[in-house]
N, C-alpha and C. Protein backbone atom coordinates (compact mmCIF):
# COMPACT_ATOMS: atom_id res chain seq x y z
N UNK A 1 5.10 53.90 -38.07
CA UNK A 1 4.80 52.50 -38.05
C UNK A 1 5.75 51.77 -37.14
N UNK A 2 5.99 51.89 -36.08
CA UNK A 2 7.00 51.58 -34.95
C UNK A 2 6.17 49.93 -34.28
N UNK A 3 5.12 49.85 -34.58
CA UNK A 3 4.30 48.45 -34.04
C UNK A 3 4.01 49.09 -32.51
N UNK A 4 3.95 50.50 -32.04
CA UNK A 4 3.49 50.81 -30.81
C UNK A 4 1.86 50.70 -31.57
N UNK A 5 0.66 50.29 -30.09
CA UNK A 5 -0.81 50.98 -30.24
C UNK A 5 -1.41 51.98 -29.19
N UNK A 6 -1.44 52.63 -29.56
CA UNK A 6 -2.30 53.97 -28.71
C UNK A 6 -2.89 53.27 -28.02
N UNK A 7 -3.76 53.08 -26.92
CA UNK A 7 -5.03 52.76 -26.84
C UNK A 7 -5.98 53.92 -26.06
N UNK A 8 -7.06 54.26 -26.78
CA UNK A 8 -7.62 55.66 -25.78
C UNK A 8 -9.12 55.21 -25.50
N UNK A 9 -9.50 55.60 -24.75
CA UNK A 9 -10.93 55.32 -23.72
C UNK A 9 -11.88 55.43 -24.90
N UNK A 10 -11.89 56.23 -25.92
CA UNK A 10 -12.66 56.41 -27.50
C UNK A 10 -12.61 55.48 -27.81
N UNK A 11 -11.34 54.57 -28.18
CA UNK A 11 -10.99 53.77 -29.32
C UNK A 11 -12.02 52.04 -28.62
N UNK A 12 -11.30 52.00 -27.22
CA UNK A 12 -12.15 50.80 -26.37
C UNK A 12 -12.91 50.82 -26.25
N UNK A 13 -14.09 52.20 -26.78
CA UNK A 13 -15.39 52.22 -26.89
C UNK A 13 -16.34 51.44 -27.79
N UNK A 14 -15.87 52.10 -29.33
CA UNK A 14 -15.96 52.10 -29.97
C UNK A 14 -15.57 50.59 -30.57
N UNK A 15 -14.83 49.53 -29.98
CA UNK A 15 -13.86 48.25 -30.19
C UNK A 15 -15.39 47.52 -29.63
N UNK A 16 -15.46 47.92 -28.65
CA UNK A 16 -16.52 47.08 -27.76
C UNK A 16 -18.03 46.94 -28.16
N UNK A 17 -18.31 48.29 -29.18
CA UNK A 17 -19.29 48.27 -29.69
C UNK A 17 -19.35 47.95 -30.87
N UNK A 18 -18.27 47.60 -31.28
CA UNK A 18 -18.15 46.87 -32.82
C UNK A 18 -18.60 45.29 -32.54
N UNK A 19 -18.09 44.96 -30.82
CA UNK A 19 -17.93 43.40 -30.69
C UNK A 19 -19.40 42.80 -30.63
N UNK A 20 -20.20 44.26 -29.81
CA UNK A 20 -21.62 43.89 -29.19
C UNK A 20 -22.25 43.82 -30.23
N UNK A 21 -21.96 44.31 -31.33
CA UNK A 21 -22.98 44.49 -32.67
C UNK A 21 -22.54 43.36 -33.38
N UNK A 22 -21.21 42.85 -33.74
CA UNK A 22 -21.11 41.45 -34.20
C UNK A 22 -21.64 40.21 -33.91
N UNK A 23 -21.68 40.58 -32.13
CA UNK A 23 -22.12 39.25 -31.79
C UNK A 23 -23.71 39.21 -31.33
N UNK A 24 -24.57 40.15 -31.82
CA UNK A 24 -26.07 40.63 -32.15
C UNK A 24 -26.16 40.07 -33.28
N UNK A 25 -25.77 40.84 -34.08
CA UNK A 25 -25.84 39.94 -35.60
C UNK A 25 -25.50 38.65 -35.80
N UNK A 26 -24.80 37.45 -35.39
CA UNK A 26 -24.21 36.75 -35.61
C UNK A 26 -25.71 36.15 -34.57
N UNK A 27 -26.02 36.84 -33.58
CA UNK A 27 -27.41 35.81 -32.53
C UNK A 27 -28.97 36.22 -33.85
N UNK A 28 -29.23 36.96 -34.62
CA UNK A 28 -29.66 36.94 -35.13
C UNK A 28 -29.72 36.83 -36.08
N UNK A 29 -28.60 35.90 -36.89
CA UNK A 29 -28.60 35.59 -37.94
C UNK A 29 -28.73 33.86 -37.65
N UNK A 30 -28.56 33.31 -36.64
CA UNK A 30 -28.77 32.09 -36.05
C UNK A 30 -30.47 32.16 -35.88
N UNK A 31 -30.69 32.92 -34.94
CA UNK A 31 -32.34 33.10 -35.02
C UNK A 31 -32.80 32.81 -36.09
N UNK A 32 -32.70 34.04 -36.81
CA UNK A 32 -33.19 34.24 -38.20
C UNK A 32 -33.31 33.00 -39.26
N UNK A 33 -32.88 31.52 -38.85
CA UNK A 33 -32.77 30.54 -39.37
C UNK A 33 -33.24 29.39 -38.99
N UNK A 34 -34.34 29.32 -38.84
CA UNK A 34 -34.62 28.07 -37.64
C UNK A 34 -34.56 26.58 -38.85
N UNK A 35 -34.09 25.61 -37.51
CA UNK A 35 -33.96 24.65 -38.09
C UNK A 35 -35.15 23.10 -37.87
N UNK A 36 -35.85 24.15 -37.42
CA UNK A 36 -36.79 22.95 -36.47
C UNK A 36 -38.22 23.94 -36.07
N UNK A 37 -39.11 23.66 -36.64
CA UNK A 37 -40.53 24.79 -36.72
C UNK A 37 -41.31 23.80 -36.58
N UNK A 38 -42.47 24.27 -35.57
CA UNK A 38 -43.89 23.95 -35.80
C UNK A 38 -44.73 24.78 -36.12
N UNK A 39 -45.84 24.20 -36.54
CA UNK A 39 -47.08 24.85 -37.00
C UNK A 39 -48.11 24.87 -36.17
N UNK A 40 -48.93 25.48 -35.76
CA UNK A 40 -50.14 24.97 -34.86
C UNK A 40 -51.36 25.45 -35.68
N UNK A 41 -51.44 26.06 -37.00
CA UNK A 41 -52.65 26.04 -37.75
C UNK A 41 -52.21 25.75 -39.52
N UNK A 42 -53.15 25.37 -39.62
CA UNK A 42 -53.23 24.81 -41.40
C UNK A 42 -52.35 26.31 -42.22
N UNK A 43 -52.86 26.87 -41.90
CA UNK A 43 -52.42 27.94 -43.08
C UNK A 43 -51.28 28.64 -42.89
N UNK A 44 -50.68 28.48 -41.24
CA UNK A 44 -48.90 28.71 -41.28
C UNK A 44 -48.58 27.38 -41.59
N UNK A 45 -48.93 26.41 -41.97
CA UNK A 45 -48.42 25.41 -42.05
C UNK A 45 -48.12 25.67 -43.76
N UNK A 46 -48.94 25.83 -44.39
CA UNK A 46 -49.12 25.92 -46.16
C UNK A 46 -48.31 26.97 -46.07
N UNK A 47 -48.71 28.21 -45.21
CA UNK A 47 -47.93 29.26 -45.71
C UNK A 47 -46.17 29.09 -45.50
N UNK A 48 -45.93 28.34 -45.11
CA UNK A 48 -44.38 27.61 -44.57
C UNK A 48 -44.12 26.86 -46.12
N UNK A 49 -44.86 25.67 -46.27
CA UNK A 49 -44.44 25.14 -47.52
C UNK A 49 -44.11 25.99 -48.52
N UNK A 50 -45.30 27.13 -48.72
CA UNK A 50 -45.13 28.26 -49.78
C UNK A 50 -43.86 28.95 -49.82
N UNK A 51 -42.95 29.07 -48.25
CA UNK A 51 -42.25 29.75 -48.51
C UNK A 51 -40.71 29.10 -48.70
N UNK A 52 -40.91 27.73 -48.82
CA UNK A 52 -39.92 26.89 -49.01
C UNK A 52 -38.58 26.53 -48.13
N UNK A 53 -39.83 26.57 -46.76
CA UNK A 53 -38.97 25.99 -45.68
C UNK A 53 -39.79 24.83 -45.01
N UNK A 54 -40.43 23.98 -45.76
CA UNK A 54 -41.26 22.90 -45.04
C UNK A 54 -40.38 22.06 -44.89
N UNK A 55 -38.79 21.78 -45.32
CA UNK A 55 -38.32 20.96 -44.90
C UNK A 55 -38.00 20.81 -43.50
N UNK A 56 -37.87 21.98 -42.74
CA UNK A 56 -37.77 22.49 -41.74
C UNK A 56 -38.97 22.25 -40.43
N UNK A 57 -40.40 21.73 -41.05
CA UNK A 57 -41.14 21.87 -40.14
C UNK A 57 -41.52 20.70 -39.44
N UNK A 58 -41.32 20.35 -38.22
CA UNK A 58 -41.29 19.20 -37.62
C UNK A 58 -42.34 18.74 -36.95
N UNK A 59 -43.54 19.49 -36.89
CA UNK A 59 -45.25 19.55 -35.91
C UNK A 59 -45.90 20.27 -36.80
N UNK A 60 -46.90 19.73 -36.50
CA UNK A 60 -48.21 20.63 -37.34
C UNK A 60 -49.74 20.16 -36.14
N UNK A 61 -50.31 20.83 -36.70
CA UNK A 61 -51.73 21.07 -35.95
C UNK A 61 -52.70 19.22 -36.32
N UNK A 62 -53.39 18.80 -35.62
CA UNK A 62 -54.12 18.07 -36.46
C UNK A 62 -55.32 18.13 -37.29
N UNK A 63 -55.56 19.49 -37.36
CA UNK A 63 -56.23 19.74 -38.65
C UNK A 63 -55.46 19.89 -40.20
N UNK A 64 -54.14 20.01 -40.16
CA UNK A 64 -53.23 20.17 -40.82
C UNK A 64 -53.00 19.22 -42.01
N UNK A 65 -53.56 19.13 -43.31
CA UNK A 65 -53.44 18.12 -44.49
C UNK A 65 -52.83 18.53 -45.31
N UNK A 66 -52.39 19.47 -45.97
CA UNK A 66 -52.18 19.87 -46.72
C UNK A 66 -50.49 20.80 -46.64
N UNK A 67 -49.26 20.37 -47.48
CA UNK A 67 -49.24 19.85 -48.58
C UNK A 67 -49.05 18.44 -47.80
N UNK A 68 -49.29 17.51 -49.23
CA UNK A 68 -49.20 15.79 -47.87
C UNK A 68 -48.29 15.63 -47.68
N UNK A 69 -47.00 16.44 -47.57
CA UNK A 69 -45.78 15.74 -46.80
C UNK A 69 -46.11 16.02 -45.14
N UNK A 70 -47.06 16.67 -45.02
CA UNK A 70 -47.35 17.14 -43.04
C UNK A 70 -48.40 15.95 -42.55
N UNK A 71 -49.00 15.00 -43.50
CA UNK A 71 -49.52 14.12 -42.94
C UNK A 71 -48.60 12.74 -41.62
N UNK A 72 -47.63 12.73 -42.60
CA UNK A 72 -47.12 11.79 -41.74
C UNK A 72 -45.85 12.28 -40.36
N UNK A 73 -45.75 14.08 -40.47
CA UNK A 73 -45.76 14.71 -39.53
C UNK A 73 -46.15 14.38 -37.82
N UNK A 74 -45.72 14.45 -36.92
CA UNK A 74 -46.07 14.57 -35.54
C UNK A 74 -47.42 15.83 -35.42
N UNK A 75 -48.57 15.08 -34.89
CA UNK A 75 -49.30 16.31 -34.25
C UNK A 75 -49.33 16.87 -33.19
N UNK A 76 -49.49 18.73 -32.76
CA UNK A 76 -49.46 18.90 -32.02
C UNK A 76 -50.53 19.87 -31.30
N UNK A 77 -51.60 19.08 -31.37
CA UNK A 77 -52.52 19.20 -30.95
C UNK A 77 -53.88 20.06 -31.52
N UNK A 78 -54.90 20.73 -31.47
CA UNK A 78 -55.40 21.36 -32.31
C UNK A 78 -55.76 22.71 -32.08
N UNK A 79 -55.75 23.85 -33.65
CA UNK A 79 -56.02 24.99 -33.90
C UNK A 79 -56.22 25.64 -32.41
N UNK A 80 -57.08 25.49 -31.80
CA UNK A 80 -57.73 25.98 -30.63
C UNK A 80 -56.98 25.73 -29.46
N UNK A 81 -56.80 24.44 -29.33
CA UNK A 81 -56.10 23.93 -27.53
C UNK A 81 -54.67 23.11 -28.46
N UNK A 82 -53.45 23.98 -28.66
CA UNK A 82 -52.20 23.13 -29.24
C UNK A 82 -51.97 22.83 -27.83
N UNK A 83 -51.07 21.84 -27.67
CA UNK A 83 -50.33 20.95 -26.93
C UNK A 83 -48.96 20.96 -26.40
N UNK A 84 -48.69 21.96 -25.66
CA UNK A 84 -47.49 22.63 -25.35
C UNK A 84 -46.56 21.68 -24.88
N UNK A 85 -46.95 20.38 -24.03
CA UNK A 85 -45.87 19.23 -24.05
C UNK A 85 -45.26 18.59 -25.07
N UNK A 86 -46.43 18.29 -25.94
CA UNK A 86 -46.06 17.44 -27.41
C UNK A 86 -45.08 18.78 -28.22
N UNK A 87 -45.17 19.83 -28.10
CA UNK A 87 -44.62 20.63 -28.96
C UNK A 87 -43.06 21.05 -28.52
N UNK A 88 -42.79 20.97 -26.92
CA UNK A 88 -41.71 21.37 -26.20
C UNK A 88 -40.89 19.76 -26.61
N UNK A 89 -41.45 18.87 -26.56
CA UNK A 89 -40.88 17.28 -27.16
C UNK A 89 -40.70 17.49 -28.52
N UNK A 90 -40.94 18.27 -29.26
CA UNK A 90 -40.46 18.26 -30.84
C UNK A 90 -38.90 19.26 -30.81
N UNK A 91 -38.22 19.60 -29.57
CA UNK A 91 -37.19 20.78 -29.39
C UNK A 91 -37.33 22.11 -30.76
N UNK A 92 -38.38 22.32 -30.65
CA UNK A 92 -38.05 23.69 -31.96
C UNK A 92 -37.98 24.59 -31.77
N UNK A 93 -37.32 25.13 -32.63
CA UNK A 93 -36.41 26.47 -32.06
C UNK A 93 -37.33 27.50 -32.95
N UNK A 94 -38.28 27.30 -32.91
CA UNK A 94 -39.90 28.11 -33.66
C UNK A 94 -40.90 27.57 -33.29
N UNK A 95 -42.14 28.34 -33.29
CA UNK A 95 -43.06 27.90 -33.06
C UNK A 95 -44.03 28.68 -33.36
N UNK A 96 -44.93 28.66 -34.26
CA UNK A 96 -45.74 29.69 -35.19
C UNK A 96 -46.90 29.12 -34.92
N UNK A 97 -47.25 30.38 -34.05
CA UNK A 97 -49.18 30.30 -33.22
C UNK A 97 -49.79 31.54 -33.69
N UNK A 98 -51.23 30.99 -33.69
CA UNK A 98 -52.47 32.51 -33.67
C UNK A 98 -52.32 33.01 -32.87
N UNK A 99 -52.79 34.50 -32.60
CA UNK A 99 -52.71 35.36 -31.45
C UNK A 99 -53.65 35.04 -30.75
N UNK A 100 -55.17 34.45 -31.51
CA UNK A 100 -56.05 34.07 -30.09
C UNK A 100 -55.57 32.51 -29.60
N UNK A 101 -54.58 32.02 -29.78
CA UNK A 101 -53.89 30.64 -28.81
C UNK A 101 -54.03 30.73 -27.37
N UNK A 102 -54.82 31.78 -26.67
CA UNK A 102 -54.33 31.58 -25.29
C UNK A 102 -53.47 31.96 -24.85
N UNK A 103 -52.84 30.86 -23.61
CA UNK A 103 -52.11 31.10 -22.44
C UNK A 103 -50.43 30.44 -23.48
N UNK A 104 -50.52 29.79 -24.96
CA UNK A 104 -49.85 28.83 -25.04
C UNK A 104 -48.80 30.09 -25.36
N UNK A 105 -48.56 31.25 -25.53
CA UNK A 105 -47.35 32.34 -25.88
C UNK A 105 -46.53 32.28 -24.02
N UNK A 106 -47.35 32.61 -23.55
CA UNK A 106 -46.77 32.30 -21.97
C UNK A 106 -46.41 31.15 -21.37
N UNK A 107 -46.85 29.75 -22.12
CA UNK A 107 -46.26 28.59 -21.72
C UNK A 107 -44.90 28.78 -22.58
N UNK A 108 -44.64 29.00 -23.77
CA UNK A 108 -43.75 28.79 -24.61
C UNK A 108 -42.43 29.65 -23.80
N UNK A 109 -42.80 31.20 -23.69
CA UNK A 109 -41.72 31.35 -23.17
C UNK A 109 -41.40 30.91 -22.32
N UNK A 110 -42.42 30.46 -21.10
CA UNK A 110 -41.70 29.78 -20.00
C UNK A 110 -40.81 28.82 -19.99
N UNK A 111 -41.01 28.12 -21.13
CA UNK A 111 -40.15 26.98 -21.56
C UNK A 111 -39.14 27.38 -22.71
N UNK A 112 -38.72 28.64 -22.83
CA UNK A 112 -37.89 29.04 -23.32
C UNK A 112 -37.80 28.88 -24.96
N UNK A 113 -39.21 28.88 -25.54
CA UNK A 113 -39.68 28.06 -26.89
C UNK A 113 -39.20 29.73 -27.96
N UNK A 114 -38.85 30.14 -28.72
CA UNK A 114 -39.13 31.05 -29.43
C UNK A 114 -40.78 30.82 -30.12
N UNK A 115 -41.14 31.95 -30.24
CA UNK A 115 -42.31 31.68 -31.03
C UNK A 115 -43.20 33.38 -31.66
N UNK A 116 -43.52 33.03 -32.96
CA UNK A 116 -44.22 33.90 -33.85
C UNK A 116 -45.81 33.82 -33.64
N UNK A 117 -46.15 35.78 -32.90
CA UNK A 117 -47.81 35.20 -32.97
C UNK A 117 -48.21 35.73 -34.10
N UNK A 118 -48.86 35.41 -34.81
CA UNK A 118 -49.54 36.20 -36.07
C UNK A 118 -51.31 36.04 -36.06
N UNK A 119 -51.96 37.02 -37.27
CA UNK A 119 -52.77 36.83 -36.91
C UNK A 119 -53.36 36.72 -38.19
N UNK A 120 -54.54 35.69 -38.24
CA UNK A 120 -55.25 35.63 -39.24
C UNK A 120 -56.72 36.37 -39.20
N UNK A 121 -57.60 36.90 -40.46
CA UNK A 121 -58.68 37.01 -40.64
C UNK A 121 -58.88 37.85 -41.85
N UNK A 122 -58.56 39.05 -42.02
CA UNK A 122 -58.91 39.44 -43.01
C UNK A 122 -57.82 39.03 -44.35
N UNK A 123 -58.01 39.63 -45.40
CA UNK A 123 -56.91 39.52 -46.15
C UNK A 123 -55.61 40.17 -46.23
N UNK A 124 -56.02 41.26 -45.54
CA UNK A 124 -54.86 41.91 -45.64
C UNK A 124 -53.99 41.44 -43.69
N UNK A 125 -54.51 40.49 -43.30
CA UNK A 125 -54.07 39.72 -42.16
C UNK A 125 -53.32 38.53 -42.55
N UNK A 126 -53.61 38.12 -43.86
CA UNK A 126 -52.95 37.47 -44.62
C UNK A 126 -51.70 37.55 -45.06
N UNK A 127 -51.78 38.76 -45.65
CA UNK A 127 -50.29 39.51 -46.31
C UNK A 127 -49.61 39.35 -45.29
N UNK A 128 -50.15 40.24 -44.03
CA UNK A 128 -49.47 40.27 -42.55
C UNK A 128 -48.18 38.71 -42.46
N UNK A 129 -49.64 37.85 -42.50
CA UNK A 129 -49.11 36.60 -41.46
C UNK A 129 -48.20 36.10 -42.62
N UNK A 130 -48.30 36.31 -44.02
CA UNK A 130 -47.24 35.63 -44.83
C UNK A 130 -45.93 36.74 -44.57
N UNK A 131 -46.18 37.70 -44.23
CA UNK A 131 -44.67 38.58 -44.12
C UNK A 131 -44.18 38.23 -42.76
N UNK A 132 -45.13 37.88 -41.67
CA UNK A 132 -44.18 37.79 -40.25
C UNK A 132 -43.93 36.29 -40.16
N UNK A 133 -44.30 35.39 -40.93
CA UNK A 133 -43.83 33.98 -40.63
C UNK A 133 -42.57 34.29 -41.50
N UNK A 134 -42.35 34.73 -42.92
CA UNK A 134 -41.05 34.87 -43.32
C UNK A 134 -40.22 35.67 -42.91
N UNK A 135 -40.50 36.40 -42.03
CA UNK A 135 -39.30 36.73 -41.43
C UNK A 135 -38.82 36.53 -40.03
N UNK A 136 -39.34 35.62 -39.50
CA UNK A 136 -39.62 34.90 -38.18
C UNK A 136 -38.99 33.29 -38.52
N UNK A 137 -38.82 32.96 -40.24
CA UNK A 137 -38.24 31.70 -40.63
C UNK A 137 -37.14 32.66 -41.38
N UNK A 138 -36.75 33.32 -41.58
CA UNK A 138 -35.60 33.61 -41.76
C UNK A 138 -35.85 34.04 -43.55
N UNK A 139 -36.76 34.19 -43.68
CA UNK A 139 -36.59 34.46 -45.21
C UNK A 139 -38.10 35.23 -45.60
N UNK A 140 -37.33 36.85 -45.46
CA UNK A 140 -38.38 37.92 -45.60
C UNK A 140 -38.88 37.96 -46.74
N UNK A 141 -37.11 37.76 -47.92
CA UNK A 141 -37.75 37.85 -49.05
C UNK A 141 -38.68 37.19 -49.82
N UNK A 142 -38.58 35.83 -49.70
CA UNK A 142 -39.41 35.17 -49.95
C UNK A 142 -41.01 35.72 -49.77
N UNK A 143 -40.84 35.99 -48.72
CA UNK A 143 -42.41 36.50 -48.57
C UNK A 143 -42.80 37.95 -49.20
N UNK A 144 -42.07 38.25 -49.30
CA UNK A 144 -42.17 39.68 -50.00
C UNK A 144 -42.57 39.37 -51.46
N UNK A 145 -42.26 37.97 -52.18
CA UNK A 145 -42.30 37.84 -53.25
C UNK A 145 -43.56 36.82 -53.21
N UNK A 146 -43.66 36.02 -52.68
CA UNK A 146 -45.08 35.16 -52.24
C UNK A 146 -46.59 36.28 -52.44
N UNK A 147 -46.34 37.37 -51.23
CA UNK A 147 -47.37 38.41 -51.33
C UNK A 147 -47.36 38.89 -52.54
N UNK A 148 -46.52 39.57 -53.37
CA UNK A 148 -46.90 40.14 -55.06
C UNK A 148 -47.21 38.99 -55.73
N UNK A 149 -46.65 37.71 -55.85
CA UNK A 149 -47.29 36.77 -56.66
C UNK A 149 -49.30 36.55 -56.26
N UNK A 150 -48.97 36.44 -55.11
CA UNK A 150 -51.23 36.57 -54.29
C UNK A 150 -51.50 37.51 -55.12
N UNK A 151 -50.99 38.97 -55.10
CA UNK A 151 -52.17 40.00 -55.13
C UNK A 151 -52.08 39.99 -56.73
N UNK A 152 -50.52 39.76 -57.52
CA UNK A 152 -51.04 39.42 -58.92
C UNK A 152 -51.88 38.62 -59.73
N UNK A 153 -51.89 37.40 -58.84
CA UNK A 153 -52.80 36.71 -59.11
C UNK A 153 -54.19 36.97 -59.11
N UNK A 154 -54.76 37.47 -57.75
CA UNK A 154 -56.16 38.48 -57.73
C UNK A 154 -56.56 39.09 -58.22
N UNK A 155 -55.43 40.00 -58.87
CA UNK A 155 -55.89 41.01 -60.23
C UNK A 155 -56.41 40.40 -60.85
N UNK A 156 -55.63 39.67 -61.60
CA UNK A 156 -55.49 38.79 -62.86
C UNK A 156 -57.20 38.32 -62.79
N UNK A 157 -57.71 37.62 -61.59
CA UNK A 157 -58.91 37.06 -61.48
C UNK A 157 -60.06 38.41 -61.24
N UNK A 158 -59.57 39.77 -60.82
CA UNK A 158 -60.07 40.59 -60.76
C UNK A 158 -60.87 41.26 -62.20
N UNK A 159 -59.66 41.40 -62.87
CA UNK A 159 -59.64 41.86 -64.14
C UNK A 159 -60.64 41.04 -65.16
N UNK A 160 -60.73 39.46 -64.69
CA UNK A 160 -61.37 38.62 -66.28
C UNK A 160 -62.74 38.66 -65.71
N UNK A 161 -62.80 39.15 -64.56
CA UNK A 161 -64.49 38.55 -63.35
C UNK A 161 -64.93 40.45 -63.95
N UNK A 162 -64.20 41.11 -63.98
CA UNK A 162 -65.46 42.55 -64.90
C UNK A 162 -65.84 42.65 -65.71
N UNK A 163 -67.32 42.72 -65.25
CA UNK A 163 -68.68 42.81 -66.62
C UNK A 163 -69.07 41.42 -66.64
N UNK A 164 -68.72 40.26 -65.95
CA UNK A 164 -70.03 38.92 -65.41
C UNK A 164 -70.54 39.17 -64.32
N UNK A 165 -71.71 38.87 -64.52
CA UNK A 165 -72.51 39.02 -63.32
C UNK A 165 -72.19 38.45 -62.20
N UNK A 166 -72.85 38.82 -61.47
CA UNK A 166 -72.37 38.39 -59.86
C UNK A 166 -73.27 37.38 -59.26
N UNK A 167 -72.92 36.47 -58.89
CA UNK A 167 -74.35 35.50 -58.16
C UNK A 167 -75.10 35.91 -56.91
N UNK A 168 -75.85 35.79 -56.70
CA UNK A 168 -76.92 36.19 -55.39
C UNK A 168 -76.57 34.95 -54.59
N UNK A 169 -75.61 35.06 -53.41
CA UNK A 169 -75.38 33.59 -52.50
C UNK A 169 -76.14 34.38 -51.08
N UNK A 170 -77.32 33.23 -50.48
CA UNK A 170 -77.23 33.03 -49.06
C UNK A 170 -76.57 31.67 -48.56
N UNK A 171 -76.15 32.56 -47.05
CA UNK A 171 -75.86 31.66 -45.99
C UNK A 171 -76.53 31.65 -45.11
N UNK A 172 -76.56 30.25 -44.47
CA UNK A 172 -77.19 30.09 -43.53
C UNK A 172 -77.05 29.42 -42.18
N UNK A 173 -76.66 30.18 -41.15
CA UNK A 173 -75.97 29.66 -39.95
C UNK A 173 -76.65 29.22 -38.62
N UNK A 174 -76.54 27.99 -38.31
CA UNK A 174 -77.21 27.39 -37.17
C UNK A 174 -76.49 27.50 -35.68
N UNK A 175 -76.74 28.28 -34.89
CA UNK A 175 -75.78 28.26 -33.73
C UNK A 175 -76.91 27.42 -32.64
N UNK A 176 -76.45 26.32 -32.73
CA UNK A 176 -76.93 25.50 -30.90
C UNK A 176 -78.41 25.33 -31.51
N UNK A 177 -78.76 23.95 -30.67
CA UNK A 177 -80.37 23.76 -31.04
C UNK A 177 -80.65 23.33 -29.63
C-alpha cells in the first residue's frame, strides 16, 4: 500500500469501458423518461393516461377526447395527416405515432424528434402497443401490469359469457356512392 498505481493497457481498457457503459446508461435512463410526449392517436393517448404518465403529455391528435384532461390539450393534427410543425412547436422529447403515419417518422427524425412507432389492429397489437409505449415512456412495468390486468379482465368476461347464447349481428358497409 505505498499509494504507487500500476497502470496497464488491460486496466485503461477496461476503466474506459466502465465509463462508456455509465455514460450509456445514464443517456438512457434520461431517455427512458420523457418529460414532454405527444400523442397522435386516441388510444396512445388513453393508453398513456392508463399508464400514469398523462401528466407528461403535452399534444394529442384531434380526434383525441378522452380522458378529459386532453381536451384542453394543444392539437396536433389528425390520426391520418399529424402535423409535424405544430408537434416540433410542442419541443417533445417523445412522440408516439402509428406505423401507417407516413413520411411523419422521417420528418421527426429529421428534426431530431425521438419517436415510438407502434402498431395498432389486432388485439394482440394491443398488448404490443401497450408494452412499447411503456417502455418508450419509461415505465415497462407498468405496462407489464396494465396488459395482465386487460387479459384478466377478458377472462373474467370470458368465463360469465359461457353457455349464453351468442347474437346473430350483421354489418353493413357502404363504400362511395
Amino acid at each position: 500500500a505505498s499509494g504507487v498505481r500500476l497502470r496497464s493497457p488491460a486496466g485503461d481498457a477496461v476503466r474506459k469501458l466502465l465509463t462508456f457503459v455509465s455514460l450509456l446508461l445514464l443517456t438512457l435512463s434520461v431517455q427512458a423518461q420523457p418529460k414532454r410526449i405527444v400523442s397522435t392517436f386516441p388510444s396512445a393517448t388513453e393508453t398513456l393516461f392508463a399508464l400514469g404518465v398523462g401528466e407528461h403529455v403535452v399534444g394529442v391528435s384531434t380526434y383525441c377526447r378522452y380522458p378529459p384532461a386532453v381536451l384542453s390539450l394543444p392539437k396536433v393534427g389528425t390520426y391520418i395527416k399529424p402535423d409535424p410543425e405544430k408537434i416540433a412547436l410542442l419541443r417533445p422529447d417523445l412522440v408516439i405515432i402509428e406505423r401507417a403515419a407516413g413520411p411523419l417518422a422521417d420528418l421527426l427524425s429529421a428534426l431530431g424528434i425521438r419517436y415510438a412507432q407502434v402498431k395498432v389492429g389486432s388485439l394482440a397489437d394491443i398488448y404490443s402497443m401497450i408494452q412499447d409505449i411503456g417502455s418508450a415512456a419509461g415505465v415497462p412495468d407498468r405496462a407489464v401490469s396494465l396488459n395482465r390486468r386487460i387479459r384478466s379482465h377478458l377472462a373474467t368476461l370470458s368465463a360469465e359469457s359461457t353457455g349464453h347464447a351468442k347474437p346473430t349481428v350483421l354489418m353493413v358497409v357502404e363504400i362511395g356512392r
